[in-house]
PDB file of N, CA and C in Angstrom:
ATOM      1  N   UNK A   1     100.407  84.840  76.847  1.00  0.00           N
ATOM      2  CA  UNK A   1      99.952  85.465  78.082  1.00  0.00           C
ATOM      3  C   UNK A   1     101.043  85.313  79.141  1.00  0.00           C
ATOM      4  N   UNK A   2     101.104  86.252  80.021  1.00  0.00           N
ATOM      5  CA  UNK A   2     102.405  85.949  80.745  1.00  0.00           C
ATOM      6  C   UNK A   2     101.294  86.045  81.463  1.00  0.00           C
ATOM      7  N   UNK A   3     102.161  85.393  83.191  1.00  0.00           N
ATOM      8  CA  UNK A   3     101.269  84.763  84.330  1.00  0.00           C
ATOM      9  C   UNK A   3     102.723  84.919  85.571  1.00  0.00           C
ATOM     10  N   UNK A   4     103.050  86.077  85.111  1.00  0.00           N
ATOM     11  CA  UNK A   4     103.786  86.158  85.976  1.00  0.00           C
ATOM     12  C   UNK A   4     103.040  87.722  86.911  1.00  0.00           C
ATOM     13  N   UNK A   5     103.327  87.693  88.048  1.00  0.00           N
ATOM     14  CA  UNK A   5     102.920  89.024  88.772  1.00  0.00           C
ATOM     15  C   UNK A   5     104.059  90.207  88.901  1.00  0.00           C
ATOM     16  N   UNK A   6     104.001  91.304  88.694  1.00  0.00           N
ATOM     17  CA  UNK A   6     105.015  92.413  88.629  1.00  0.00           C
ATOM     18  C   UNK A   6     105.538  92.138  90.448  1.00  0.00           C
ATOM     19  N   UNK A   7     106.866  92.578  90.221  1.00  0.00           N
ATOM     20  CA  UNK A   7     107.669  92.346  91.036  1.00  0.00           C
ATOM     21  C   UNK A   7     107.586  93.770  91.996  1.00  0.00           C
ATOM     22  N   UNK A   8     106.886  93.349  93.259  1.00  0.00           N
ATOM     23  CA  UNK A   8     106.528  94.446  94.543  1.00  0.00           C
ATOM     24  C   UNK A   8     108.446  95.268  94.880  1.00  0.00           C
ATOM     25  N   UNK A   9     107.674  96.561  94.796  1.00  0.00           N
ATOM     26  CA  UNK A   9     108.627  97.591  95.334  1.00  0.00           C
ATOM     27  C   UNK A   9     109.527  97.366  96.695  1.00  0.00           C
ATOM     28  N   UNK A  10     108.633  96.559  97.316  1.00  0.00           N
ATOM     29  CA  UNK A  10     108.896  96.852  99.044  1.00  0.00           C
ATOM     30  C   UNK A  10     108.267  95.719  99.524  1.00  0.00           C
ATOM     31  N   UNK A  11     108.846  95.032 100.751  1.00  0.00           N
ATOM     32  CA  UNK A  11     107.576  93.852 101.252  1.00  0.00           C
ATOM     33  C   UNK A  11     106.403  94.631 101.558  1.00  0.00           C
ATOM     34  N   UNK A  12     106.105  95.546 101.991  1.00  0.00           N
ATOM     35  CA  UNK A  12     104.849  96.573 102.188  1.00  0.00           C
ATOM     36  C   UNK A  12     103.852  96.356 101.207  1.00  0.00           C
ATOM     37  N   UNK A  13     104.272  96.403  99.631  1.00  0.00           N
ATOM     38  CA  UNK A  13     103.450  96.066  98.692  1.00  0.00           C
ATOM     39  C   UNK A  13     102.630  94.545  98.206  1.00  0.00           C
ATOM     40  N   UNK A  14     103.786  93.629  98.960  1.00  0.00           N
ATOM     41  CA  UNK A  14     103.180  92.014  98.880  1.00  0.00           C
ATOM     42  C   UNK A  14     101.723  92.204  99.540  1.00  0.00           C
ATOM     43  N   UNK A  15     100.812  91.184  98.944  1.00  0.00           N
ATOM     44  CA  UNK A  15      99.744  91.417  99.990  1.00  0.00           C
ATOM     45  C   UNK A  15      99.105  89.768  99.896  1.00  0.00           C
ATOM     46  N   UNK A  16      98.552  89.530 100.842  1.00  0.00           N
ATOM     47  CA  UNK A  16      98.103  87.863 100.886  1.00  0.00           C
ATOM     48  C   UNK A  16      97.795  87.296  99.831  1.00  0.00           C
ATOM     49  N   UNK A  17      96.688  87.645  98.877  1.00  0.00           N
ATOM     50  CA  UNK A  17      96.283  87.598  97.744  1.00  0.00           C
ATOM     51  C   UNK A  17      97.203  87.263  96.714  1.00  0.00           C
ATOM     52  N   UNK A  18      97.951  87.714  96.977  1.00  0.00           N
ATOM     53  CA  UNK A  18      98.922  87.896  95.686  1.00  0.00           C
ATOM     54  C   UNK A  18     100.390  86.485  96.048  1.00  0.00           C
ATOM     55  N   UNK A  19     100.226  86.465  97.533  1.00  0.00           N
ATOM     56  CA  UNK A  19     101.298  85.395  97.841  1.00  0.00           C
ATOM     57  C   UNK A  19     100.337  84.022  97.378  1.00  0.00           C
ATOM     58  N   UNK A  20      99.095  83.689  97.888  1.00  0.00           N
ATOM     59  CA  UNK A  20      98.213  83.003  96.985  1.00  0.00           C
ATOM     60  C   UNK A  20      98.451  82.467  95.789  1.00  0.00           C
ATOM     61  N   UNK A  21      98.274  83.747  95.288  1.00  0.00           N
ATOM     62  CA  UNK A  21      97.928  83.495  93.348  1.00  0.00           C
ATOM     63  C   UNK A  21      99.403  83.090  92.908  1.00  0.00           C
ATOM     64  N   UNK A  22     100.434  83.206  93.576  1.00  0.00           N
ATOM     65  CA  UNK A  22     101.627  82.915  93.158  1.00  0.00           C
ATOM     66  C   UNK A  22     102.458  81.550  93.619  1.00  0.00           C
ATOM     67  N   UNK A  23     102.093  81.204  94.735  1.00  0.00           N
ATOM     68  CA  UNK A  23     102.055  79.730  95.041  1.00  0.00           C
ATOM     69  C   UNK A  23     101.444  78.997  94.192  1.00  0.00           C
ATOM     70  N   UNK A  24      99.717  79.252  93.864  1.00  0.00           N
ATOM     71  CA  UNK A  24      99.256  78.652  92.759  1.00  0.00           C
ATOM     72  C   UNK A  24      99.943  78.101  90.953  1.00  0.00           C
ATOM     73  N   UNK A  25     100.641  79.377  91.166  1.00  0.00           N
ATOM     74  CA  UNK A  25     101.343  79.470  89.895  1.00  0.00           C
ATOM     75  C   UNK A  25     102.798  78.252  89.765  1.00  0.00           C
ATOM     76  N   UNK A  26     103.135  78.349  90.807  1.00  0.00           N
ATOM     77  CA  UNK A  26     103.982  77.274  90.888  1.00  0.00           C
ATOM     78  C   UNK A  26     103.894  75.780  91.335  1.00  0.00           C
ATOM     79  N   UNK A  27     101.986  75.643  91.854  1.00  0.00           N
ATOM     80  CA  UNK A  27     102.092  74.468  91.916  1.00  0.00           C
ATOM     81  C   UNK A  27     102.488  73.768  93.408  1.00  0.00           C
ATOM     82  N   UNK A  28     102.316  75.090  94.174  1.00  0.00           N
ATOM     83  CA  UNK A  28     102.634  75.063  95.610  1.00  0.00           C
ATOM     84  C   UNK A  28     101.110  75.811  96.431  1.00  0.00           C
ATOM     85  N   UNK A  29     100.156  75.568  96.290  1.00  0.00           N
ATOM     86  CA  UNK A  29      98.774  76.074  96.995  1.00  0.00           C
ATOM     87  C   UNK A  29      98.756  75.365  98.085  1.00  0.00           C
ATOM     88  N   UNK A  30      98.980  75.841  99.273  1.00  0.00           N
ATOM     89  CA  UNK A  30      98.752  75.193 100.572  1.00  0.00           C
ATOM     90  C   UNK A  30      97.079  75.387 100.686  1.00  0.00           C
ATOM     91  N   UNK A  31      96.508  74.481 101.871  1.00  0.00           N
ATOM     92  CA  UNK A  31      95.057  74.425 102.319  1.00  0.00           C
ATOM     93  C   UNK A  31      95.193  75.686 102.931  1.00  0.00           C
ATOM     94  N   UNK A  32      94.116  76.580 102.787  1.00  0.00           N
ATOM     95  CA  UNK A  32      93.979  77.821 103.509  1.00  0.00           C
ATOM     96  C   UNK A  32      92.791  78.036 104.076  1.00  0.00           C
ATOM     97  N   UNK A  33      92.440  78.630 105.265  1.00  0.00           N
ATOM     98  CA  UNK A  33      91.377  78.882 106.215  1.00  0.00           C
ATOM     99  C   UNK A  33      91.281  80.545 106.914  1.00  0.00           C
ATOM    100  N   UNK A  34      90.456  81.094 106.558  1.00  0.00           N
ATOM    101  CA  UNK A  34      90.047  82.309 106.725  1.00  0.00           C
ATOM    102  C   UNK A  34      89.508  82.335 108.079  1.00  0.00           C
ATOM    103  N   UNK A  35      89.786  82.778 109.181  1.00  0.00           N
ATOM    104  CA  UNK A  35      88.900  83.303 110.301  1.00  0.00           C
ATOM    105  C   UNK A  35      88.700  84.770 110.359  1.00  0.00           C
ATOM    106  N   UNK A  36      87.652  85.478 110.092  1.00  0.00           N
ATOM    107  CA  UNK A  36      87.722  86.830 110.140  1.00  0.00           C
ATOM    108  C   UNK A  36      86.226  86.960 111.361  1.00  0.00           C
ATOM    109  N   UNK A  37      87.021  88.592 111.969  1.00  0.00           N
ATOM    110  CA  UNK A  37      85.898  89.351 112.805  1.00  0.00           C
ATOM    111  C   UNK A  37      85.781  90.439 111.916  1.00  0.00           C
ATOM    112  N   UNK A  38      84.289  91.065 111.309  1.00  0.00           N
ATOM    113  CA  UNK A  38      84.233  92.192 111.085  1.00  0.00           C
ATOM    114  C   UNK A  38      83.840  92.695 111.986  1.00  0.00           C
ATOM    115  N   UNK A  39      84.094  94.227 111.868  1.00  0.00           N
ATOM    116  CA  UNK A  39      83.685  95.065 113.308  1.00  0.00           C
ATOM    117  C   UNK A  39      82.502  95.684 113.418  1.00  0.00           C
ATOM    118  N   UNK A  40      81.402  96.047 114.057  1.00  0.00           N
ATOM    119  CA  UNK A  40      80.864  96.255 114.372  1.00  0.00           C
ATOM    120  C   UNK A  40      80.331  97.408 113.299  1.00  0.00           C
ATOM    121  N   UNK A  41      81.299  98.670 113.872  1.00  0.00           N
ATOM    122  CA  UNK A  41      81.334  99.918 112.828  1.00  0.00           C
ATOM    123  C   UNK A  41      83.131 100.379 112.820  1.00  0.00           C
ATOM    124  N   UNK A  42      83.288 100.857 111.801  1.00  0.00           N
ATOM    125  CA  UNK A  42      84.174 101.285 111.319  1.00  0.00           C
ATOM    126  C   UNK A  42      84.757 102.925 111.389  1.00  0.00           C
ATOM    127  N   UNK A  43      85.859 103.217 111.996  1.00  0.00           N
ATOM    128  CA  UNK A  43      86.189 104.784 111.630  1.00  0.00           C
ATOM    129  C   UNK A  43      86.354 105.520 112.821  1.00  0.00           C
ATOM    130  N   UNK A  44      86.351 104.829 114.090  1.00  0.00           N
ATOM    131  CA  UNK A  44      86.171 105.722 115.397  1.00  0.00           C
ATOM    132  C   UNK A  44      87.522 105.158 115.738  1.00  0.00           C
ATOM    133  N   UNK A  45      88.152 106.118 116.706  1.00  0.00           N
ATOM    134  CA  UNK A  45      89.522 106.607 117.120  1.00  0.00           C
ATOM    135  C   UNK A  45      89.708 105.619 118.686  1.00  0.00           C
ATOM    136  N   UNK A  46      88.454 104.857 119.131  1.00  0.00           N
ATOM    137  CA  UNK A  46      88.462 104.727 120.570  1.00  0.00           C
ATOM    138  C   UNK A  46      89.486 103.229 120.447  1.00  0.00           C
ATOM    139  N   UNK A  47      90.514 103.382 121.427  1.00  0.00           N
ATOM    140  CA  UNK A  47      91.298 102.030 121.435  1.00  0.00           C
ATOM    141  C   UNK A  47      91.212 100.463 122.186  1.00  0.00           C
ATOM    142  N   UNK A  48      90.100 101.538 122.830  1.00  0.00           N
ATOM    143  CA  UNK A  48      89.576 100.250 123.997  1.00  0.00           C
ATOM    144  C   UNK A  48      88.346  99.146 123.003  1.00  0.00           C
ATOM    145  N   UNK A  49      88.679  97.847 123.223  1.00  0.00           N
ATOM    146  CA  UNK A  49      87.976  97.061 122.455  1.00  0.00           C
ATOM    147  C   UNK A  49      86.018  96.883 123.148  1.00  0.00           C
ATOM    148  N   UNK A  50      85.300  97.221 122.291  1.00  0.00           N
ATOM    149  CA  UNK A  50      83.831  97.037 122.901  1.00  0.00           C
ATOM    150  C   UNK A  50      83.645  95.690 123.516  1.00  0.00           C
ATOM    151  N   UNK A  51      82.711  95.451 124.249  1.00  0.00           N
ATOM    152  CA  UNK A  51      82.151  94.308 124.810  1.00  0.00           C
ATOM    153  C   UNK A  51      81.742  93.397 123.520  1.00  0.00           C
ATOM    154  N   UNK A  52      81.147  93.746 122.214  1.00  0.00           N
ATOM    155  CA  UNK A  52      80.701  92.620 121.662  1.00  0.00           C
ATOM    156  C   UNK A  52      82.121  92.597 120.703  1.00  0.00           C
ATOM    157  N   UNK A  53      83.324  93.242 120.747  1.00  0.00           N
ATOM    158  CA  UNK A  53      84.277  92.924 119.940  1.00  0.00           C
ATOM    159  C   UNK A  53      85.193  91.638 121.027  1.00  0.00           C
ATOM    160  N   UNK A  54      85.590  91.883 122.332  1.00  0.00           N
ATOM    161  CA  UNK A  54      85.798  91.676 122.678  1.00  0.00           C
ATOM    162  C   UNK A  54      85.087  89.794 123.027  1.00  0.00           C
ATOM    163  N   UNK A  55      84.029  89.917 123.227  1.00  0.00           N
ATOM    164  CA  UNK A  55      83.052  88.106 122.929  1.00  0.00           C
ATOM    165  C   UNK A  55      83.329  87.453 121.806  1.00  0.00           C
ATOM    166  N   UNK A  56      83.913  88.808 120.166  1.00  0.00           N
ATOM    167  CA  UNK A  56      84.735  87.802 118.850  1.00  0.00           C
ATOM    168  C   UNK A  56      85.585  87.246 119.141  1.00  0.00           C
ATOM    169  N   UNK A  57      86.529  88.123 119.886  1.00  0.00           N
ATOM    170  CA  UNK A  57      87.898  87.222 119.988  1.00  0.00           C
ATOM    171  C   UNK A  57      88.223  86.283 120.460  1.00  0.00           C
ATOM    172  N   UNK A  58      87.176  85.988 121.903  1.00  0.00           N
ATOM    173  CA  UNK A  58      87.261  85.400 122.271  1.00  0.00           C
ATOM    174  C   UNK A  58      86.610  83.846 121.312  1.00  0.00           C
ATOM    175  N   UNK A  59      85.400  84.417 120.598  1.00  0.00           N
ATOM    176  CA  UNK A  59      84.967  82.799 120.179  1.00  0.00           C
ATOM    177  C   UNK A  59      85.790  82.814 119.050  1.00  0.00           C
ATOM    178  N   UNK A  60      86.561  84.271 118.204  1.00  0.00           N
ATOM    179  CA  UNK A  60      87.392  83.889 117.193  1.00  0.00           C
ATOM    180  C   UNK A  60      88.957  81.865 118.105  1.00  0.00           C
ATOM    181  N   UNK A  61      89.536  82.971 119.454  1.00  0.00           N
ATOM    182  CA  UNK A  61      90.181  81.939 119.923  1.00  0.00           C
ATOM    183  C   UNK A  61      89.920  80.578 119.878  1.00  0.00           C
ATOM    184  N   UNK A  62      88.890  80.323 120.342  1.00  0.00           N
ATOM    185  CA  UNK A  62      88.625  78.946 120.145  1.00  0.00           C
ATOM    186  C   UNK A  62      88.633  78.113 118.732  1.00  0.00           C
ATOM    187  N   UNK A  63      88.042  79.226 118.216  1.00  0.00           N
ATOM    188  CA  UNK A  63      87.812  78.909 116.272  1.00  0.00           C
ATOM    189  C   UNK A  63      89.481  78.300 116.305  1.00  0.00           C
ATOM    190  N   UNK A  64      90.271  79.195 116.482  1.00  0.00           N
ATOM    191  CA  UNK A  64      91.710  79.102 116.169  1.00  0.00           C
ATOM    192  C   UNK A  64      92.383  77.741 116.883  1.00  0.00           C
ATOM    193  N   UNK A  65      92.141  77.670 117.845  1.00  0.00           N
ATOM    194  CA  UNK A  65      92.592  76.560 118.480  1.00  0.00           C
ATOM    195  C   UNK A  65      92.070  75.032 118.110  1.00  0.00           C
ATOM    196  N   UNK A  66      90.878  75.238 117.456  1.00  0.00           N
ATOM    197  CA  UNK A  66      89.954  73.900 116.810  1.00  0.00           C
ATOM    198  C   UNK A  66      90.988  73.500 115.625  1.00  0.00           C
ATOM    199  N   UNK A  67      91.043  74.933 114.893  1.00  0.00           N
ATOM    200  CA  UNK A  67      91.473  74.517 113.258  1.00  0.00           C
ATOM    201  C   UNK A  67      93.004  74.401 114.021  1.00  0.00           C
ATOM    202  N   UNK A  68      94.098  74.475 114.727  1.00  0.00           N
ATOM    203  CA  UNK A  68      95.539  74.139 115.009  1.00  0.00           C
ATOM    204  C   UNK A  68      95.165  72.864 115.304  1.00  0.00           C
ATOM    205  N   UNK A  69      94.039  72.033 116.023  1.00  0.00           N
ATOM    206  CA  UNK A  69      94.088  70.912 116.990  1.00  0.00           C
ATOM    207  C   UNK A  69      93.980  70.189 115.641  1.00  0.00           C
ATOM    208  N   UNK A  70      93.731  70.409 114.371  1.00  0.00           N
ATOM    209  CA  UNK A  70      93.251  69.905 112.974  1.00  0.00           C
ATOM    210  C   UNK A  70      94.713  69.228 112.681  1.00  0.00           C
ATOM    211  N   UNK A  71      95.575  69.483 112.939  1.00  0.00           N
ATOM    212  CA  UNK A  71      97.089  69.625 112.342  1.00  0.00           C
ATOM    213  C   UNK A  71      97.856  68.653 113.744  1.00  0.00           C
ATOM    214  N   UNK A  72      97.289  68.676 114.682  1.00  0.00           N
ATOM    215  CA  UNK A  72      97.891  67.557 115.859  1.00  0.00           C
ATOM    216  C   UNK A  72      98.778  68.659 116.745  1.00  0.00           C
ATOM    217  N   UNK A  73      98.348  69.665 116.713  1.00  0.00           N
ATOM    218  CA  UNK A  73      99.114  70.395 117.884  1.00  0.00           C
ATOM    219  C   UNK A  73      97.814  71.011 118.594  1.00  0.00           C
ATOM    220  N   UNK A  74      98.176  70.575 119.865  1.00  0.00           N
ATOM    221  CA  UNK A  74      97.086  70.579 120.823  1.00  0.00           C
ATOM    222  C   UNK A  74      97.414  71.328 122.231  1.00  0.00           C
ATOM    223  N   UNK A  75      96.079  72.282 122.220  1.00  0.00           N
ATOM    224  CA  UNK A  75      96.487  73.504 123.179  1.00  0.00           C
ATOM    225  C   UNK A  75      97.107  72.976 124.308  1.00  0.00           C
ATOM    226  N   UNK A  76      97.995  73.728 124.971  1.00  0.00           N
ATOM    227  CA  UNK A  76      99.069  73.382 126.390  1.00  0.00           C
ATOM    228  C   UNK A  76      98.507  74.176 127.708  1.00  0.00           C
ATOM    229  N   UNK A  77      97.625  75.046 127.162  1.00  0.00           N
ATOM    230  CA  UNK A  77      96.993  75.927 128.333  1.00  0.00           C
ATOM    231  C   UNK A  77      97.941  77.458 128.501  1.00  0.00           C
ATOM    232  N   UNK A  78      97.742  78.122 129.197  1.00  0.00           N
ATOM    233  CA  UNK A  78      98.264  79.450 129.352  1.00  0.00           C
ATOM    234  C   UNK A  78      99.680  78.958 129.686  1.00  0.00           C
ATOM    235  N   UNK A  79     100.888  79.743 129.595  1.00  0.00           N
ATOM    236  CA  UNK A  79     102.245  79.637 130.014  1.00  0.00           C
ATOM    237  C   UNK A  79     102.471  79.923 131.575  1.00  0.00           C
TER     238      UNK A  79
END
């Protein structure tokens, strides 16, 4: 069985998944943590972010700043 992954055309073709499964392969799997927002609905052209997308990001931020404070780097506040 080979366990190797075909070699991407373009960095365009790498995709997370696949940088994953290939770290694995060598024995190099870092701890990984998913924060995702799904959206609301999908497929509309409008660029302005809605009010309840806009309340994700914000509690996504914090999410983000908890799991960095995990690692000993600790927020500095706005620049």
């Amino acid at each position: 069985m080979d366990l190797r992954m075909p070699e991407p055309t373009t960095a365009h073709e790498v995709e997370f998944p696949d940088v994953l499964f290939m770290a694995e392969l060598i024995g190099e799997f870092p701890e990984v943590t998913f924060l995702c927002i799904v959206p609301q609905c999908y497929g509309t052209m409008d660029l302005e972010m809605s009010p309840v997308m806009n309340n994700a990001f914000l509690k996504m931020e914090r999410l983000l700043l908890d799991e960095i404070e995990r690692f000993g780097i600790h927020d500095q506040g706005a620049c």
